[in-house]
Protein backbone atom coordinates (compact mmCIF):
# COMPACT_ATOMS: atom_id res chain seq x y z
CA UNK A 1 34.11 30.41 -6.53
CA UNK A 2 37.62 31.65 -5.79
CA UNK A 3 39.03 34.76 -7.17
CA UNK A 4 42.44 33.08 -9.03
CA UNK A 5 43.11 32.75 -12.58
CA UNK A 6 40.42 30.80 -14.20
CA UNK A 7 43.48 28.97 -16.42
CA UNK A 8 45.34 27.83 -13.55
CA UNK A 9 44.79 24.07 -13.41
CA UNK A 10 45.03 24.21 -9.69
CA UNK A 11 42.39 26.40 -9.28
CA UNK A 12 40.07 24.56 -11.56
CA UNK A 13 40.95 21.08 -9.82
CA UNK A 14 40.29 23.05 -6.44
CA UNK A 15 36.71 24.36 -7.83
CA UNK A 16 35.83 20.90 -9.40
CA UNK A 17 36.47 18.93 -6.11
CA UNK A 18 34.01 21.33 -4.48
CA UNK A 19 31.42 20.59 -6.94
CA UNK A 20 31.95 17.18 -6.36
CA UNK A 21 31.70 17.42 -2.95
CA UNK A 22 28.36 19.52 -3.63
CA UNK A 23 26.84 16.88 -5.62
CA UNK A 24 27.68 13.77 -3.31
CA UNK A 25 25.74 15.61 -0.66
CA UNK A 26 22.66 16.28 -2.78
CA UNK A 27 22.83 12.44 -3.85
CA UNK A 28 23.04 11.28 -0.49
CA UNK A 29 19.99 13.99 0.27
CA UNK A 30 18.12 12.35 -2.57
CA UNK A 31 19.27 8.87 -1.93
CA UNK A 32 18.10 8.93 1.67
CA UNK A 33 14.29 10.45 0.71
CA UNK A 34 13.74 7.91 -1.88
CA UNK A 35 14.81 5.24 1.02
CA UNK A 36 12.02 6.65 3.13
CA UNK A 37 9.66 6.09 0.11
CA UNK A 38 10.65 2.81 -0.54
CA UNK A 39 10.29 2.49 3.04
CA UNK A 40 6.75 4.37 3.21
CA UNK A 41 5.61 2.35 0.41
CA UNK A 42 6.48 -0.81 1.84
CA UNK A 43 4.46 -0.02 4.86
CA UNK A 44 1.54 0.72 2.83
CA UNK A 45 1.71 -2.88 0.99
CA UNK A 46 2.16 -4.35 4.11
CA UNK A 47 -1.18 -2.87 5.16
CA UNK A 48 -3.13 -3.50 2.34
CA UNK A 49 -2.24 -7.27 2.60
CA UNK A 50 -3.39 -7.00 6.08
CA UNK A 51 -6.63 -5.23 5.21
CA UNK A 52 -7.71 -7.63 2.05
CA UNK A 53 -6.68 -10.83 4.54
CA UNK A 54 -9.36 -9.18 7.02
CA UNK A 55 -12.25 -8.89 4.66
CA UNK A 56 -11.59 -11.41 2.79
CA UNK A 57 -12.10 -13.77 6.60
CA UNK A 58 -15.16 -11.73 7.09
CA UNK A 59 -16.31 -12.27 3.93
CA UNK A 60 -16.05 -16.08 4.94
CA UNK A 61 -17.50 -15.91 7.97
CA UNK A 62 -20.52 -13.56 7.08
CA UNK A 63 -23.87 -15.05 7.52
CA UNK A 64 -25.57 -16.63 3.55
CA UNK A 65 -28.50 -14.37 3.75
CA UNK A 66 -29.90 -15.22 0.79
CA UNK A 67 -29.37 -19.14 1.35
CA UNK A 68 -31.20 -18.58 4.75
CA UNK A 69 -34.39 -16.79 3.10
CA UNK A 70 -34.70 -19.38 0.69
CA UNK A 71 -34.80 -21.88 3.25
CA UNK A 72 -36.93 -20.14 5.18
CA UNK A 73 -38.93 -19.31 2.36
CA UNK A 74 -39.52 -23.27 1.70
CA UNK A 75 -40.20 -23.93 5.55
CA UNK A 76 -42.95 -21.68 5.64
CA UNK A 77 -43.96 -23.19 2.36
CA UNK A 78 -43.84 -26.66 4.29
CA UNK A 79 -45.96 -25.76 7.24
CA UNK A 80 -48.36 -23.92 5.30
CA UNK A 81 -48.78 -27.37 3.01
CA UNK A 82 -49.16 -29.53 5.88
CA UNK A 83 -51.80 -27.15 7.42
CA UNK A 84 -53.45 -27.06 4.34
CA UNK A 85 -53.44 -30.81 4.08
CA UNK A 86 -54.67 -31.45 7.67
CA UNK A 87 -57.91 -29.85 7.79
C-alpha cells in the first residue's frame, strides 16, 4: 500500500487498480488449474471407456465353461449308455 492520504481519490483509484490487477492473476492461476482438471479428468473417461470396451470383448470372446461341461457331461453320459447297451 502507498503511504498518501487514504482520502485522496487518486490514491484509492491507484490502490484499487492494483487489487484488480492482483485478483485477475489469481483467476487466471485458478482458471488455468481447473483447465488441467477438466483436462485430467477427461483423460481418465477416455480410459475407462477404453478399459470397459476391452473386457467387455473379452468377456465375448471367453470360452462358455459351463456350457462345455454340460456337454461334456452328456457325452460321457452317451458313451457310457451305449457301452452299457452293447454288452
Amino acid at each position: 500500500m502507498i503511504d498518501a492520504d487514504p482520502n485522496d481519490p487518486l490514491a484509492v483509484a491507484l490502490e484499487l487498480e492494483r487489487l484488480r490487477g492482483t485478483l485477475e492473476a489469481g483467476f487466471a492461476r485458478v482458471d488455468g488449474s481447473l483447465a488441467l482438471l477438466v483436462q485430467r479428468s477427461d483423460q481418465t473417461d477416455k480410459q475407462l471407456a477404453d478399459h470397459e470396451h476391452r473386457l467387455d470383448a473379452l468377456e465375448r470372446t471367453r470360452w462358455p465353461l459351463a456350457s462345455i461341461g454340460a456337454l461334456a457331461a452328456v457325452a460321457a453320459a452317451v458313451v457310457t449308455a451305449l457301452e452299457l447297451t452293447a454288452r
